[in-house]
Protein backbone atom coordinates (compact mmCIF):
# COMPACT_ATOMS: atom_id res chain seq x y z
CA UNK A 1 -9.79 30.67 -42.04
CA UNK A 2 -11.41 29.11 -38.80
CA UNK A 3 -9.48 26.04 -39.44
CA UNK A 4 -5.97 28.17 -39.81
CA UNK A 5 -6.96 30.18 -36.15
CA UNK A 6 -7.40 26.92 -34.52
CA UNK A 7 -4.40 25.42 -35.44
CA UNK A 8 -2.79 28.33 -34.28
CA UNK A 9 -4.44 28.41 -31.37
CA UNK A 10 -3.45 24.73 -30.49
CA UNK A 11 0.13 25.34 -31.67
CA UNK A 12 0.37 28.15 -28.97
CA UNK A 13 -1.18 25.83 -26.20
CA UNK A 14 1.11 23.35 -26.83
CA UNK A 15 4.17 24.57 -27.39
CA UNK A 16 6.10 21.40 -26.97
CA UNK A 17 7.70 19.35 -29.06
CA UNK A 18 6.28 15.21 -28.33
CA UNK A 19 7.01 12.18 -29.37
CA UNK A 20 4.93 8.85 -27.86
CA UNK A 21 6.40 5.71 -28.74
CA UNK A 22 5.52 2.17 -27.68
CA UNK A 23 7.89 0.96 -24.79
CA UNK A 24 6.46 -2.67 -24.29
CA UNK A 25 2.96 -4.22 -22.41
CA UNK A 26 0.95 -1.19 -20.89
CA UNK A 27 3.92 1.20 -21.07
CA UNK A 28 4.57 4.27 -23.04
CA UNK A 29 7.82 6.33 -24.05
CA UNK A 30 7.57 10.29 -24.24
CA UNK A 31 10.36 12.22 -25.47
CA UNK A 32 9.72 16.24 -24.99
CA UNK A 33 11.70 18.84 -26.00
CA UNK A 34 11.19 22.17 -24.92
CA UNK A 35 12.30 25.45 -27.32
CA UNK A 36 14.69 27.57 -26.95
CA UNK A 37 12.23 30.69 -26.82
CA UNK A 38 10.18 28.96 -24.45
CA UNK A 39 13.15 28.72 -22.34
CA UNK A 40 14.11 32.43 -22.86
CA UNK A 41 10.38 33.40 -22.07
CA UNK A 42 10.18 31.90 -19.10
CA UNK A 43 13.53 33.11 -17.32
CA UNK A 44 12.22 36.39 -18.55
CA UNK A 45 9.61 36.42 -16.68
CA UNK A 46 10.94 34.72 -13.71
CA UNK A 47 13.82 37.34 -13.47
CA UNK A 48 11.31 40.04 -13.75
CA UNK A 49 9.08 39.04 -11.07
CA UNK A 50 12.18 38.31 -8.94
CA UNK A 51 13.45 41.78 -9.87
CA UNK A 52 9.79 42.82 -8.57
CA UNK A 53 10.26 41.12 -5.39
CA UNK A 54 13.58 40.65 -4.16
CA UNK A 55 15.62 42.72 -1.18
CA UNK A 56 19.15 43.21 -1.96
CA UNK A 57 21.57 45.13 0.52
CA UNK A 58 21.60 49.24 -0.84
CA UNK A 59 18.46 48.55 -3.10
CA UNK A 60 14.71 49.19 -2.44
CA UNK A 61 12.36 46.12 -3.59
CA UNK A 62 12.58 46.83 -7.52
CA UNK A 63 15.46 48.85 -8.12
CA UNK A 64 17.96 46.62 -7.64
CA UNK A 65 19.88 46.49 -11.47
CA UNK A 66 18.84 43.18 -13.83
CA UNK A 67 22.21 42.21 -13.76
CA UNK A 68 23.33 41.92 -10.14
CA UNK A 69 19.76 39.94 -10.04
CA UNK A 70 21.08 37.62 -12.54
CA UNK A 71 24.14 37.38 -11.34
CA UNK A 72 22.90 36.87 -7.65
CA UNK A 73 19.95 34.24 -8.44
CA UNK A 74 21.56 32.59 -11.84
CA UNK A 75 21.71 28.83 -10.59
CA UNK A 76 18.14 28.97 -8.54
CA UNK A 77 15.96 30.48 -11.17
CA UNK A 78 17.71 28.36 -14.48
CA UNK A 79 16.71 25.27 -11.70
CA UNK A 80 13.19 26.61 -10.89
CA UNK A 81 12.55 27.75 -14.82
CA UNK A 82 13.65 23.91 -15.42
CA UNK A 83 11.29 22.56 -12.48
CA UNK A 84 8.39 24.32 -14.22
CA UNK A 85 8.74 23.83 -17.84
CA UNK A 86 9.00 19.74 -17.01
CA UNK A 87 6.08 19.48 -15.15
CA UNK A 88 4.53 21.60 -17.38
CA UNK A 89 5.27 20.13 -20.58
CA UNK A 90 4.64 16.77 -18.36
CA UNK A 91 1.23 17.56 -18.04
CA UNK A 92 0.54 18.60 -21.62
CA UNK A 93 2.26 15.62 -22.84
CA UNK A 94 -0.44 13.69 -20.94
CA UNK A 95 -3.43 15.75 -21.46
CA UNK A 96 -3.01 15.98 -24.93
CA UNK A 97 -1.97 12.70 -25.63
CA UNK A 98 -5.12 11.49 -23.26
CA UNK A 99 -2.90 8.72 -21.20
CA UNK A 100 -4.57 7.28 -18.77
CA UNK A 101 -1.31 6.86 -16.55
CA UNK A 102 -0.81 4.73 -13.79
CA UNK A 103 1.50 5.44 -10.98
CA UNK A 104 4.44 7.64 -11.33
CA UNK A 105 6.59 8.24 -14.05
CA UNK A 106 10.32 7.23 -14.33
CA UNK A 107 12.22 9.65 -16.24
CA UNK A 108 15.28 8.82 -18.23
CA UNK A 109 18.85 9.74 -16.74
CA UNK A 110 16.90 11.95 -14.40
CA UNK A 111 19.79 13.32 -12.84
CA UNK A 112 21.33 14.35 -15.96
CA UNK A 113 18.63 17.18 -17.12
CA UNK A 114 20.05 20.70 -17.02
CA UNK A 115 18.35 23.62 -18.87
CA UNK A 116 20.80 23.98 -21.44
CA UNK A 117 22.33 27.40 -21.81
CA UNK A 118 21.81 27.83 -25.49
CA UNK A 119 19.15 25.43 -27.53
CA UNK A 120 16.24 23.46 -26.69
CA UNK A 121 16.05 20.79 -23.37
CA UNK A 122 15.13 17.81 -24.36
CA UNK A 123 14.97 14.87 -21.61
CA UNK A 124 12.41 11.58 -21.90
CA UNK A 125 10.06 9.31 -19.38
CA UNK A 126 8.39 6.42 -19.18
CA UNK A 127 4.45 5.81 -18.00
CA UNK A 128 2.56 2.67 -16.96
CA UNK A 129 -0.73 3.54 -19.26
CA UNK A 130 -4.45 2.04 -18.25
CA UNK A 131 -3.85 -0.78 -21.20
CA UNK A 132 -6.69 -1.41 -23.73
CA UNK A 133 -9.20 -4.19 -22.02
CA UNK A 134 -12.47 -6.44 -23.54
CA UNK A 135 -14.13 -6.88 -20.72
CA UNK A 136 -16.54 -10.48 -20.30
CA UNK A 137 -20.06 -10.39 -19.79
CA UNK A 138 -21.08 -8.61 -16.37
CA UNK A 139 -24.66 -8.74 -15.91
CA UNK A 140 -26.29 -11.98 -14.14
CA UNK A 141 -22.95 -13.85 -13.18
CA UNK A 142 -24.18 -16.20 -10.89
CA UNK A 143 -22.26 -15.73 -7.10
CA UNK A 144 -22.42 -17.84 -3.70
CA UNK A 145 -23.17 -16.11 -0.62
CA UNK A 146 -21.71 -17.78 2.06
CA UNK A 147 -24.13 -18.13 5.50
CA UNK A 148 -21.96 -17.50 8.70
CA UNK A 149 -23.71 -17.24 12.40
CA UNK A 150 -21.84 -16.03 15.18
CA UNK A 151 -22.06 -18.24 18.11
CA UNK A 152 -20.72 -18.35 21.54
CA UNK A 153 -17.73 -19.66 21.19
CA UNK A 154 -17.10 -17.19 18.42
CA UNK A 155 -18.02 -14.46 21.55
CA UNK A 156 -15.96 -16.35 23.91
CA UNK A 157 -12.66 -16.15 22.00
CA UNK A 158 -13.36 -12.17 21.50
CA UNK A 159 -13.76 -11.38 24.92
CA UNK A 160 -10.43 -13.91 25.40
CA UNK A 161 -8.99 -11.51 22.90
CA UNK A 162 -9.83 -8.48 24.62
CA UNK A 163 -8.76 -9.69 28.05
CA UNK A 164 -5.33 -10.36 26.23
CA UNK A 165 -5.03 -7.12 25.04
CA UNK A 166 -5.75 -5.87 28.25
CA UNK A 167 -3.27 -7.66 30.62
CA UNK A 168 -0.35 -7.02 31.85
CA UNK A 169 3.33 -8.37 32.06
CA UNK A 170 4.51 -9.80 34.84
CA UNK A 171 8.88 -10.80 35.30
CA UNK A 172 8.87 -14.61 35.18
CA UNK A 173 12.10 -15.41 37.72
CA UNK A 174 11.29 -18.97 38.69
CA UNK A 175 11.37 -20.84 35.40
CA UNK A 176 12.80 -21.13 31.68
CA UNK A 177 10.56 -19.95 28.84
CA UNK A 178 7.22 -21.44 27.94
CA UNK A 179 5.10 -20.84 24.91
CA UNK A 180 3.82 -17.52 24.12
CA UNK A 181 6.07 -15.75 26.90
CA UNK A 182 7.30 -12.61 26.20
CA UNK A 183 10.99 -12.41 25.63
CA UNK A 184 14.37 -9.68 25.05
CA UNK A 185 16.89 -10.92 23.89
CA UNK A 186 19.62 -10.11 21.28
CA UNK A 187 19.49 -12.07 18.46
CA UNK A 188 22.11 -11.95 15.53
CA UNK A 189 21.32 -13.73 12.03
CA UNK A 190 25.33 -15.38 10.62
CA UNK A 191 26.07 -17.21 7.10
CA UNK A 192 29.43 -18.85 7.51
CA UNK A 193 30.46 -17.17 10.78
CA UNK A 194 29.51 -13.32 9.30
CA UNK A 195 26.67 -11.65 11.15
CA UNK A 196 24.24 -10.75 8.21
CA UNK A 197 21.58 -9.43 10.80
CA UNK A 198 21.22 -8.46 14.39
CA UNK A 199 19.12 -6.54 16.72
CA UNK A 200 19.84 -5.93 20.39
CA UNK A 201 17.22 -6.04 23.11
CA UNK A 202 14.75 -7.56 20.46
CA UNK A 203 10.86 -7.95 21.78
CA UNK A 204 10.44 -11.68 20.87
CA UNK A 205 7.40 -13.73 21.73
CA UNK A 206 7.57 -17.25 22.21
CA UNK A 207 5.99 -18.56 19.49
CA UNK A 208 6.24 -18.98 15.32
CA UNK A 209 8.42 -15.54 14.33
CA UNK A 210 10.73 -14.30 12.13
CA UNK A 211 13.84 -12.85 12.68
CA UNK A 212 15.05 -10.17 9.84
CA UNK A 213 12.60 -11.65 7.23
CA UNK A 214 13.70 -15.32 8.53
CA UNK A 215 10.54 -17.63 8.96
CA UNK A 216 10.82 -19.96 11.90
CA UNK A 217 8.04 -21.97 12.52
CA UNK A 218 9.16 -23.66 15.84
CA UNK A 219 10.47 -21.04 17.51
CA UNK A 220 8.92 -21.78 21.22
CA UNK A 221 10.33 -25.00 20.29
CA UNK A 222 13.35 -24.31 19.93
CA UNK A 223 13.41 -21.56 22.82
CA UNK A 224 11.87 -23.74 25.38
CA UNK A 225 13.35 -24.11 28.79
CA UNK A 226 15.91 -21.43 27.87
CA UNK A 227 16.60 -18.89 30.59
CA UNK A 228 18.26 -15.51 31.18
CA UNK A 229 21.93 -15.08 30.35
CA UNK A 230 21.28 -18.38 28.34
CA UNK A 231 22.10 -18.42 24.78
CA UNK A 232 20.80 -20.47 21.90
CA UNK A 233 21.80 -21.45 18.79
CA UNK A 234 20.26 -23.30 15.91
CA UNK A 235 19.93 -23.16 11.87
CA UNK A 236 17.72 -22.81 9.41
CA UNK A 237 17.47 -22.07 5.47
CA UNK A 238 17.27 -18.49 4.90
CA UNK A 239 13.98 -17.57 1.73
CA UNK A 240 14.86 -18.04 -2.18
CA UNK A 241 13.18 -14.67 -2.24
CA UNK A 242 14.61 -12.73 0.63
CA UNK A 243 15.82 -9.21 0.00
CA UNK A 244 19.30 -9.69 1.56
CA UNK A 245 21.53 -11.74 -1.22
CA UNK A 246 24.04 -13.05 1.63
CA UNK A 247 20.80 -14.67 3.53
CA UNK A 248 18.86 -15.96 0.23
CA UNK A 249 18.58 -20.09 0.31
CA UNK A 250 21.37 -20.37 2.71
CA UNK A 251 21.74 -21.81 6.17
CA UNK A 252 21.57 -19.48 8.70
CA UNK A 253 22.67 -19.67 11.91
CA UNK A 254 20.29 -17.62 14.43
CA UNK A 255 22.06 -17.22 18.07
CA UNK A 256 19.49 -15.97 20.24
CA UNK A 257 21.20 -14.81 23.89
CA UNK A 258 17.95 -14.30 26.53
CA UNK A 259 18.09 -11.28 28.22
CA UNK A 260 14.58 -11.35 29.96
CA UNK A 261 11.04 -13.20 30.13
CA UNK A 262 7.99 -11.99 30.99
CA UNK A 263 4.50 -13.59 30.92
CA UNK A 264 1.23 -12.37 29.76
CA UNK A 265 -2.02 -11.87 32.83
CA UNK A 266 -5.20 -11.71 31.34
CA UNK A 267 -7.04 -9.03 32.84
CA UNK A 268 -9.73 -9.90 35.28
CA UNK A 269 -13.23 -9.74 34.27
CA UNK A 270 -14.28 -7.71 37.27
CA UNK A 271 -16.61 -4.32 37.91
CA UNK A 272 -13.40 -2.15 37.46
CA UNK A 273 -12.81 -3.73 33.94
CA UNK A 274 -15.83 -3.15 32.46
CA UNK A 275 -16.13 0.43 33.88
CA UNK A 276 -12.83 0.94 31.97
CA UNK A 277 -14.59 -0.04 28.57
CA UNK A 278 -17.51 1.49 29.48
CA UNK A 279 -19.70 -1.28 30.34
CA UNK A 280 -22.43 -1.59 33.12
CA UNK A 281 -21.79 -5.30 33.24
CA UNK A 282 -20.59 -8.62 31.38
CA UNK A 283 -23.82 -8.66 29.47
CA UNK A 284 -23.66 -5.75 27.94
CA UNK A 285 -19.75 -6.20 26.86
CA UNK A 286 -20.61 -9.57 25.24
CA UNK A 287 -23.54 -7.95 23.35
CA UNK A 288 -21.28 -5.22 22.02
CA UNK A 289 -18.40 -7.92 20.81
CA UNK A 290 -21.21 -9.95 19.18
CA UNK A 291 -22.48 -6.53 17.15
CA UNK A 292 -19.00 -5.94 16.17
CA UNK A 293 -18.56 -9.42 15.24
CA UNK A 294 -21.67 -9.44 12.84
CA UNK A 295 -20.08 -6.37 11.37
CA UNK A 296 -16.99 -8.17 10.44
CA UNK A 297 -19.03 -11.11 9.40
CA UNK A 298 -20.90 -8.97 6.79
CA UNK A 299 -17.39 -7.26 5.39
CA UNK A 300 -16.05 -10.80 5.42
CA UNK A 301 -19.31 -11.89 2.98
CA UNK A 302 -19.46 -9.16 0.97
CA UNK A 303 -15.49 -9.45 0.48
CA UNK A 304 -15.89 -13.67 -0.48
CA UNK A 305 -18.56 -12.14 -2.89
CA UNK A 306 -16.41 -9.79 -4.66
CA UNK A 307 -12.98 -12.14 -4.62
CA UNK A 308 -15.74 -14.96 -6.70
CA UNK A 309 -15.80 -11.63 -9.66
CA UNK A 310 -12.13 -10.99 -9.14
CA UNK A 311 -11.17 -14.46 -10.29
CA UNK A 312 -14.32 -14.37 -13.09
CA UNK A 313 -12.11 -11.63 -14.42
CA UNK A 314 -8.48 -12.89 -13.87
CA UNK A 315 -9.55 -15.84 -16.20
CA UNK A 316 -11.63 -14.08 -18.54
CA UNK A 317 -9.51 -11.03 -19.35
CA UNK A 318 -6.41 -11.28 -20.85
CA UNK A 319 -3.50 -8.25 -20.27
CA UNK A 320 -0.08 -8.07 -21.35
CA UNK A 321 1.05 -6.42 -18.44
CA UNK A 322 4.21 -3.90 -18.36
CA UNK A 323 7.60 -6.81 -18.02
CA UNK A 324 8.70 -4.59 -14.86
CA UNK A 325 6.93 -4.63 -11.52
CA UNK A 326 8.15 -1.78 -9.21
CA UNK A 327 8.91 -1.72 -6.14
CA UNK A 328 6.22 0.90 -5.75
CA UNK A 329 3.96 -1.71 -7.10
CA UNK A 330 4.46 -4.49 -4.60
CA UNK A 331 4.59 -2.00 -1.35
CA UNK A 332 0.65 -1.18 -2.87
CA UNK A 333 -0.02 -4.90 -2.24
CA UNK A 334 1.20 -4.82 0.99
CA UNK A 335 -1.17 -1.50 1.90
CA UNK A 336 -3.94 -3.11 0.49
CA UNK A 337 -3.00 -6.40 2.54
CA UNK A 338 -2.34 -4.02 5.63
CA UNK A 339 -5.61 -2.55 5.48
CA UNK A 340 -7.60 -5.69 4.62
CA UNK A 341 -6.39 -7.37 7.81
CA UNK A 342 -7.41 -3.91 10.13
CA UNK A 343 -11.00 -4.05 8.11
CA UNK A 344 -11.75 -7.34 10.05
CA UNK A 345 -10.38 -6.00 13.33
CA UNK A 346 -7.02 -7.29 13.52
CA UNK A 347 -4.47 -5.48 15.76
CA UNK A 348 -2.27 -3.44 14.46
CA UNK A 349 0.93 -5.40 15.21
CA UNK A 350 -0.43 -8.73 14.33
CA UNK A 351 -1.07 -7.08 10.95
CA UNK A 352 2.57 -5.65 10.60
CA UNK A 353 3.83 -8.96 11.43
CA UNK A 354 1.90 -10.68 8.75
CA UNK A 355 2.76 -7.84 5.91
CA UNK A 356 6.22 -8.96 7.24
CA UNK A 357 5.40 -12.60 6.34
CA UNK A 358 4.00 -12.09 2.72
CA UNK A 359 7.22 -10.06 1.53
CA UNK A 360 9.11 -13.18 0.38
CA UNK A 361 6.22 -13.51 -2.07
CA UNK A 362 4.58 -10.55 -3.08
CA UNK A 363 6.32 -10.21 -6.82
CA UNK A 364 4.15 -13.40 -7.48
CA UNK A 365 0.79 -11.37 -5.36
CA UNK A 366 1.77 -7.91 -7.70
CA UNK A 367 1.13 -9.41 -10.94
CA UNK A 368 -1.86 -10.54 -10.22
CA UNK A 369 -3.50 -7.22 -8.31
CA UNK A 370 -1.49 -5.30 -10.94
CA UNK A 371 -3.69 -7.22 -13.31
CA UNK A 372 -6.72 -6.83 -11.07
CA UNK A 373 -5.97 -3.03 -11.09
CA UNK A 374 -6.09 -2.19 -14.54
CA UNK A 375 -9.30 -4.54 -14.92
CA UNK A 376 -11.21 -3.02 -12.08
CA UNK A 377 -10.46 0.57 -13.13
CA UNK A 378 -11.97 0.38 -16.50
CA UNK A 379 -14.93 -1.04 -14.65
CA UNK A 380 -14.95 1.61 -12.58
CA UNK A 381 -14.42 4.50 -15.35
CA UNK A 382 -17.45 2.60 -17.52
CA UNK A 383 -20.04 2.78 -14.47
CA UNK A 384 -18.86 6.37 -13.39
CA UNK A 385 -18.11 4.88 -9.66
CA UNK A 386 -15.95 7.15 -7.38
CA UNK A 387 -15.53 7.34 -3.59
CA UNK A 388 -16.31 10.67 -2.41
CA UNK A 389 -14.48 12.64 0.77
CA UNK A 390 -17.63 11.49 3.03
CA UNK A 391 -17.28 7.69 2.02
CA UNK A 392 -12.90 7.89 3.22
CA UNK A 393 -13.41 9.99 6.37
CA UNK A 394 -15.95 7.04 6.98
CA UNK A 395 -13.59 4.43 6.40
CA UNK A 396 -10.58 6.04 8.19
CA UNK A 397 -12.99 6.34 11.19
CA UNK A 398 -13.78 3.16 11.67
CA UNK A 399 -10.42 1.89 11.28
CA UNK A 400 -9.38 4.73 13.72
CA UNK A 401 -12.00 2.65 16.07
CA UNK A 402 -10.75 -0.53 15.88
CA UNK A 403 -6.91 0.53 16.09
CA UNK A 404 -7.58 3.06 19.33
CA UNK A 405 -6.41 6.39 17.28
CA UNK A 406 -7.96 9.70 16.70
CA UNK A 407 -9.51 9.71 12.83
CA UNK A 408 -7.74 12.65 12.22
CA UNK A 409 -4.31 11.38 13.14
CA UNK A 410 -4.60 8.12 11.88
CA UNK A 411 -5.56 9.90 8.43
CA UNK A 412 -2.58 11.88 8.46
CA UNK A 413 -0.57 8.70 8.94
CA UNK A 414 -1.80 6.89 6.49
CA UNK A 415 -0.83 10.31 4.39
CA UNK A 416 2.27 10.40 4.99
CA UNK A 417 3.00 6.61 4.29
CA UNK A 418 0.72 6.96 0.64
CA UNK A 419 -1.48 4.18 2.67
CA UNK A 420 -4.55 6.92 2.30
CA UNK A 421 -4.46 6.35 -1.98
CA UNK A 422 -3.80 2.72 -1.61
CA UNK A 423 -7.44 2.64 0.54
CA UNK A 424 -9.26 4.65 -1.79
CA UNK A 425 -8.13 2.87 -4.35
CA UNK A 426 -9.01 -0.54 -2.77
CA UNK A 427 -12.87 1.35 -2.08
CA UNK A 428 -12.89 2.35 -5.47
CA UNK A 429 -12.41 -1.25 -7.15
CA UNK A 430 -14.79 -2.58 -4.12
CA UNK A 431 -17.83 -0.26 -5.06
CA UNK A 432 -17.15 -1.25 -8.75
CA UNK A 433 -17.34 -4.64 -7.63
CA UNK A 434 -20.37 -3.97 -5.54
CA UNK A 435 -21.79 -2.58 -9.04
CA UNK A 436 -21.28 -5.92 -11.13
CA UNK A 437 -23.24 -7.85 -7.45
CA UNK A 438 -26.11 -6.02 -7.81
CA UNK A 439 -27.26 -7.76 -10.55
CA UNK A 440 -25.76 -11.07 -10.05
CA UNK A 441 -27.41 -14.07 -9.18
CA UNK A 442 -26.41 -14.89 -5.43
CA UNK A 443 -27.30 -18.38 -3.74
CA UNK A 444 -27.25 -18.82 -0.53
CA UNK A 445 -24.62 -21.80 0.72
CA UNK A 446 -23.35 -22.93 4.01
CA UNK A 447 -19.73 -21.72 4.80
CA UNK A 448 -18.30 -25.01 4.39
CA UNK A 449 -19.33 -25.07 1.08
CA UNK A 450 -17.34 -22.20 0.10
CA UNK A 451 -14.16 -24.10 0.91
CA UNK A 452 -13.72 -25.30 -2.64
CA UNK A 453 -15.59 -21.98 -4.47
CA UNK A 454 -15.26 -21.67 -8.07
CA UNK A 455 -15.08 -18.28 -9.76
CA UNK A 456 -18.56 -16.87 -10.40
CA UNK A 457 -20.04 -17.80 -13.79
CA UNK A 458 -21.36 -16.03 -16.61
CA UNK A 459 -24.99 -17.12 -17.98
CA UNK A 460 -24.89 -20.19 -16.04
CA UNK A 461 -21.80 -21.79 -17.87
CA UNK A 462 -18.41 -22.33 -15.93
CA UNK A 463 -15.61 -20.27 -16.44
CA UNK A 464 -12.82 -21.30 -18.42
């Protein structure tokens, strides 16, 4: 009798119809289909709370008759009544089914589901599932620790930095363009004679660029000497990989016509400079880029520490991973690039510029973080790590520091771009790494020695 309640009991919790199927590496099929009397219940009740609730002209809140309600809200309560019963049935599906899903689902035809006016809905989806994983030994993998000191060079080149970010533009009038001058220009991308690209008063810098996801390497080269109202023209081969089909492996003729130059004044390391930082005197500035320095230095150790485990585990776990890498997929790459880069106080546009760079290859950088991913969060689920609301307010405040932005802002940036799940993410797998390190055998080696650093090793053998 207990056993006949509680298979009634399930049957009314899940009141779906669902069918998992295998849909290749790491990915699942679920078809649903929803019942008829579900359907019915729930309009019911959706026209009877709207019947509740809604104002029409003549009619006090509740006596307005069923069927002018119907009539009136029809189309936006079948569409809400559908809204609800997917994600609903969505979420059962899952939780039922325990998937450990990854990412967003992609639903079949998506477009196509209506709630059907007679009969049950029916409408499929696919899900990137947390694949099945044999993880390698993990305790006592033996790890180099690379030893870095900051010396005064290392200060000197910060504080040339800072100047740099500090100065200001001055017109050049009196010359052609030299290296690392500051440039407008419009510049206009052509494959036999059709423009394929252009941008009109582009900021260009004198220096190695790209140009619409162009990569040229010479660029103050090939700019030198010119001067306003000049134009240039020269060609080179357009990426295998770039986005843009008409650009891909072709020549590409880049006409670059000078509007204006500017050059870059460092800022003068005088009383009124340091005042503006916040700094008694030079001493004190030099101190403070040296502390900030050491702090890099450390994230920098830590993070050659953990990449040794990453590639233990690339070569010691095998995944058959799903045979489609989104789009979705390689932007997280990028984030996680993005916010690598900021973690060891790069600007903000030097950053973007580089994310820029590594989008010809990134398909080839997904596979293996997607593979990374999946490895890293079974580590994490088997030692219980998590990264609580205290540990990312940390994080987004010190990147807020080093980028010049209010935490709170900056946080709802990174919101809005999905930025803020790729970083705790990216915490996530670190403290999981930081897990496996604390009871790994570390040696001490100078930094040149980490130049050619093998994967960390398992019981003192080699990994395969």
């Amino acid at each position: 009798m207990a056993e006949e309640q509680a298979a009634v009991q399930e049957q009314e919790a899940v009141p779906y119809q669902i069918k998992i199927e295998d849909a290749g590496p790491a990915t699942k099929k679920v078809s649903v289909e929803v019942p008829q009397e579900v359907i019915a219940s729930k309009l019911e009740e959706q026209f009877k709370q709207l019947r509740r609730e809604a104002a029409l002209p003549g009619f006090r809140p509740g006596h307005a008759p069923r069927k002018l309600i119907e009539k009136r809200f029809h189309s936006d309560v079948r569409d809400q009544v559908k809204r609800t019963l997917i994600s609903e049935s969505y979420q059962q599906a899952i939780s039922k089914n325990s998937l450990s899903v990854i990412g967003e689902p992609h639903f079949d035809s998506a477009e196509t589901i209506e709630l059907p006016e007679t009969g049950s809905l029916n409408y499929s989806f696919e899900v990137e599932v947390q694949p099945d994983i044999d993880l390698p030994p993990l305790v006592g993998l033996s790890v180099k620790k690379p030893k870095v000191q900051v010396k005064e060079e290392h200060v000197d080149q910060a504080m040339l930095n800072l100047r740099q970010q500090q100065g200001v533009l001055v017109p050049v009038e009196d010359r052609g363009v030299e290296s690392g001058d500051y440039l407008v220009a419009d510049v206009h991308l052509k494959v036999d004679g059709a423009v394929v690209s252009h941008q009109h008063d582009a900021e260009v810098i004198a220096k190695p660029g790209r140009f619409a996801g162009v990569q040229i390497d010479d660029l103050d080269v090939k700019l030198q000497g010119q001067k306003p109202g000049e134009k240039r023209e020269f060609t080179v081969t357009g990426p295998e990989a770039h986005p843009n089909e008409q650009i891909r492996g072709k020549q590409v003729n880049v006409e670059i016509d000078l509007k204006d130059i500017k050059k870059l004044e460092l800022a003068e390391l005088d009383a009124a400079f340091l005042e503006g930082l916040g700094f008694a005197n030079e001493s004190e500035l030099r101190e403070a880029l040296r502390e900030q320095m050491l702090q890099r230095v450390d994230y920098d150790i830590q993070q050659s520490m953990r990449d040794q485990i990453n590639n233990y585990l690339l070569q010691n776990v095998f995944i058959d991973l799903p045979s489609k890498l989104s789009d979705r997929q390689a932007d997280r790459v990028l984030q996680r690039r993005r916010i690598e880069m900021l973690m060891r106080g790069l600007p903000e546009d030097q950053a973007d510029a580089r994310i820029d760079a590594l989008r010809d290859g990134i398909k080839d950088e997904a596979v293996r973080d997607l593979k990374l991913f999946f490895i890293l969060q079974k580590i994490a689920g088997d030692f219980n790590v998590e990264v609580d609301e205290a540990e990312l307010n940390g994080r987004i405040a010190l990147l807020a520091a080093q980028s010049g932005k209010r935490p709170e802002k900056l946080k709802q940036e990174m919101t809005a771009d999905n930025s803020l799940v790729s970083m705790y993410v990216q915490m996530r797998e670190q403290k999981a790494l930081d897990k496996i390190l604390e009871s790994a055998k570390v040696e001490d080696v100078d930094v040149d020695a980490m130049k050619d650093t093998k994967p960390a090793t398992a019981g003192g053998q080699a990994a395969p």
